[in-house]
N, C-alpha and C. Protein backbone atom coordinates (compact mmCIF):
# COMPACT_ATOMS: atom_id res chain seq x y z
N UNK A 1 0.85 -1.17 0.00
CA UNK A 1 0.00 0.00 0.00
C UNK A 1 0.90 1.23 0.00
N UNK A 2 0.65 2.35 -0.33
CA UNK A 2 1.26 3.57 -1.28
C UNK A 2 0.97 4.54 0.41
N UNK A 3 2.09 5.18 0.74
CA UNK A 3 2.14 5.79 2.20
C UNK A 3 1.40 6.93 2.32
N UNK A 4 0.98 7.35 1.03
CA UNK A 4 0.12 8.34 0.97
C UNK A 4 -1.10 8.39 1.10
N UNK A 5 -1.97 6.68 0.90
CA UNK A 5 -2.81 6.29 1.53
C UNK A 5 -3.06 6.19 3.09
N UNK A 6 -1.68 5.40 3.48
CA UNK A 6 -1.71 5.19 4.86
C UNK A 6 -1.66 6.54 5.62
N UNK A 7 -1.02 7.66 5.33
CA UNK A 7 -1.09 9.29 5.51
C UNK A 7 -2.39 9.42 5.35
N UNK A 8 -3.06 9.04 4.71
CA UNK A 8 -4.56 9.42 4.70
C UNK A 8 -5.86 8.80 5.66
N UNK A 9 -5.05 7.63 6.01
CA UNK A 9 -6.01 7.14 6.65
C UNK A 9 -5.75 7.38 7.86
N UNK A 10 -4.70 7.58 8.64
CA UNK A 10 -3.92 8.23 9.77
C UNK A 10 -4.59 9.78 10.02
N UNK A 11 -4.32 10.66 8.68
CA UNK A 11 -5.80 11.84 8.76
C UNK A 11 -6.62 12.12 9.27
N UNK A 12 -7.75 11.20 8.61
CA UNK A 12 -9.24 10.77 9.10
C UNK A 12 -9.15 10.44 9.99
N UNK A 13 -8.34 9.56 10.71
CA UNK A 13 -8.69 8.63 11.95
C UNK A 13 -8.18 10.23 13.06
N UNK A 14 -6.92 11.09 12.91
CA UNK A 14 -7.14 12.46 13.52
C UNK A 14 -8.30 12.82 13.67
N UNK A 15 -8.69 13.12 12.34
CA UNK A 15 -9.96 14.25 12.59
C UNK A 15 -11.31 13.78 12.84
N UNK A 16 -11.53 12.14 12.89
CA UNK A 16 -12.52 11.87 13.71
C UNK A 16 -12.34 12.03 15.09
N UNK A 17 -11.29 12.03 15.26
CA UNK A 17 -11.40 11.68 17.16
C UNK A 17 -11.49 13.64 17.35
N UNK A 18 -11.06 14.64 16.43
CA UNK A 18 -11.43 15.89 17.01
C UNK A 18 -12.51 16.63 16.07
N UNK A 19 -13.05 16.40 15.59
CA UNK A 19 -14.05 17.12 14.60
C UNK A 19 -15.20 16.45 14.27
N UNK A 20 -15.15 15.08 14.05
CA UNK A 20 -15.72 13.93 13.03
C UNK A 20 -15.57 14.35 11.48
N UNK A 21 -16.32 13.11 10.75
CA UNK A 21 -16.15 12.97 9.71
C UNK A 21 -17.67 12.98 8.89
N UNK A 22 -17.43 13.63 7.62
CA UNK A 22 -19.22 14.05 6.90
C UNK A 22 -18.62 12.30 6.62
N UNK A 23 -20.09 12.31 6.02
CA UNK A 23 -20.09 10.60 5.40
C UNK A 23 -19.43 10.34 4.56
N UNK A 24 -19.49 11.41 3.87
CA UNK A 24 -18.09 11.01 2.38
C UNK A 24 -16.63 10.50 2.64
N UNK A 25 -16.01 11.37 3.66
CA UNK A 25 -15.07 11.07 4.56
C UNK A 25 -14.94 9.47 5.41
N UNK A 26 -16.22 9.32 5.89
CA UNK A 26 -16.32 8.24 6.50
C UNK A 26 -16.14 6.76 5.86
N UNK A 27 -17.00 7.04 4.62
CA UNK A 27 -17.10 6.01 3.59
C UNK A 27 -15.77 5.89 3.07
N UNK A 28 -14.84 7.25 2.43
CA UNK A 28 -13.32 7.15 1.80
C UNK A 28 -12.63 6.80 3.44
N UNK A 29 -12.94 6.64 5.02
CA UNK A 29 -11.71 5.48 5.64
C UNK A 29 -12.05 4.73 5.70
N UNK A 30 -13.69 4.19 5.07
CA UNK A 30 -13.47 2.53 5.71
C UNK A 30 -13.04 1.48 4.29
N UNK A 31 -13.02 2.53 3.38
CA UNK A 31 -12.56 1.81 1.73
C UNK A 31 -11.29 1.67 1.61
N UNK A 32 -10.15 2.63 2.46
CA UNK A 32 -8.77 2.69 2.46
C UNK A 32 -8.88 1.63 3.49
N UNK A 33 -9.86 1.37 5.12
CA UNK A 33 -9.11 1.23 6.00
C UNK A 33 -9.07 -0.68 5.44
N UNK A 34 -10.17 -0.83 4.59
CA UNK A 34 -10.05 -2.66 3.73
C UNK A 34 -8.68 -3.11 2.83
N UNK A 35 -8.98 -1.34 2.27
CA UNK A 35 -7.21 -2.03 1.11
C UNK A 35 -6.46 -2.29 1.98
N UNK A 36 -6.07 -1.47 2.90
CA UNK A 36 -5.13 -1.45 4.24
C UNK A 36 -5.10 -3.42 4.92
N UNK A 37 -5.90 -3.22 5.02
CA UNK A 37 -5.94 -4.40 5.85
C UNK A 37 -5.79 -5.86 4.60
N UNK A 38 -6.26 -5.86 3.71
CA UNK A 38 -5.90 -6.53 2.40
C UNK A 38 -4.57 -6.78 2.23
N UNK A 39 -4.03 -5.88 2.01
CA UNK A 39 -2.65 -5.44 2.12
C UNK A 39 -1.64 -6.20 2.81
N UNK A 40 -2.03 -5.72 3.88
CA UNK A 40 -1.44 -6.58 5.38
C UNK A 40 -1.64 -8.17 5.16
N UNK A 41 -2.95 -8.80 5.00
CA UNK A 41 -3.19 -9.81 4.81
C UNK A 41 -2.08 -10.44 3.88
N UNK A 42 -2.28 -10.33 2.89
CA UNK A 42 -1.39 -10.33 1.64
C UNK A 42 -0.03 -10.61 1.79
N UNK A 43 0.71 -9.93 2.74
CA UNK A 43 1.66 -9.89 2.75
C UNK A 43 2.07 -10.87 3.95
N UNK A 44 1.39 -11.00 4.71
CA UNK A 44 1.42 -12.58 5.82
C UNK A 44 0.96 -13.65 5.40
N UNK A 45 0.53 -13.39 4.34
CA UNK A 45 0.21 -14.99 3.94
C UNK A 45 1.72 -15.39 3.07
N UNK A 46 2.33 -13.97 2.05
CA UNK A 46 3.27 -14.05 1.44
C UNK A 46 4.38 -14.72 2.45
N UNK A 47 4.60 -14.13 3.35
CA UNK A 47 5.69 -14.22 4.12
C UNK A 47 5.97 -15.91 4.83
N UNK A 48 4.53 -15.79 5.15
CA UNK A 48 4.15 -17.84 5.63
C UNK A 48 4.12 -18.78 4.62
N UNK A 49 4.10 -18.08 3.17
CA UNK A 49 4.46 -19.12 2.30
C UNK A 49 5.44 -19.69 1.62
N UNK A 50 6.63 -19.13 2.59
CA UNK A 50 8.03 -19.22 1.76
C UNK A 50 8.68 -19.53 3.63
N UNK A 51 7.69 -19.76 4.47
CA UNK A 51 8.43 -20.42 5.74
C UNK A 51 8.42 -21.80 6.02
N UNK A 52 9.55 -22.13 6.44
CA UNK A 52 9.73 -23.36 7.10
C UNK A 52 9.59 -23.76 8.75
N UNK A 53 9.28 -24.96 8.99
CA UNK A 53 9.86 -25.17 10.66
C UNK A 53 10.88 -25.97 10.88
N UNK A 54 11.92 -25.59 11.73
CA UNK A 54 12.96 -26.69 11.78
C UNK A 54 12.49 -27.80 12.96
N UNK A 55 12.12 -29.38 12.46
CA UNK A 55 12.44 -30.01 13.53
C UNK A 55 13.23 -30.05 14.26
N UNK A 56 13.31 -30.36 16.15
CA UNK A 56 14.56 -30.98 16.35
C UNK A 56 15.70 -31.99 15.70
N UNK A 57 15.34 -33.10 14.98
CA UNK A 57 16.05 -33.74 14.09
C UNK A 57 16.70 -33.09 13.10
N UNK A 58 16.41 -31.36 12.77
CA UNK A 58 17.08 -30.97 11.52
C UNK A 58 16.55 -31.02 10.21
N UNK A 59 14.58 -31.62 10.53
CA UNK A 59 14.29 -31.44 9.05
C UNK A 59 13.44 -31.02 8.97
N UNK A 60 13.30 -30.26 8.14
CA UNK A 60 12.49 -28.86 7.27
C UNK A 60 11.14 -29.49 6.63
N UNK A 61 10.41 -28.88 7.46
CA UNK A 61 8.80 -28.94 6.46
C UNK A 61 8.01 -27.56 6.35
N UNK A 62 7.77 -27.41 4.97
CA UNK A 62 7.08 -26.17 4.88
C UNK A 62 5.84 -25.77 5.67
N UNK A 63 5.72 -24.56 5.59
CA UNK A 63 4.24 -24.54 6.62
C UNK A 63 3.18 -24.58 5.48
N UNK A 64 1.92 -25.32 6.14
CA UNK A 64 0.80 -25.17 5.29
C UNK A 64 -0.17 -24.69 6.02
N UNK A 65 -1.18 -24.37 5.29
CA UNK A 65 -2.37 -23.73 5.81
C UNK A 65 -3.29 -24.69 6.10
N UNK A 66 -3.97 -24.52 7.72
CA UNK A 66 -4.39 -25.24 8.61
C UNK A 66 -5.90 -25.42 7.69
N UNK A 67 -6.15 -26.82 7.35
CA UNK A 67 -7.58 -26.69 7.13
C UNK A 67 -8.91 -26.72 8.06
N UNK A 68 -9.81 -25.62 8.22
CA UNK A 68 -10.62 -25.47 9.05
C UNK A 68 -11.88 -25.81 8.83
């Protein structure tokens, strides 16, 4: 995500806690605050998919995703 977003959503989240926000405002942080969090997502799943665990024995199994 582009820091100028995250600057933006850091903004809003200011000027709600001292002014509030018209709805237009409200609606443009909760649309940034999803990419945002998308984002994040994205990038922990990236990061868990290129990890390993080391057994004590010394051998490597990738991590997979827990089926629920």
């Amino acid at each position: 995500m582009e820091q100028s977003k995250i600057d933006r959503i850091n903004e809003l989240a200011r000027k709600a806690r001292t002014e509030g926000l018209t709805d237009g405002e409200r609606e443009e942080q909760q649309a940034l605050r999803q990419e945002y969090i998308a984002a994040y997502r994205k990038s922990l799943t990236d990061i868990l998919d290129n990890s390993y665990i080391q057994r004590p024995d010394g051998s490597k199994e990738k991590v997979r995703r827990k089926d629920s």
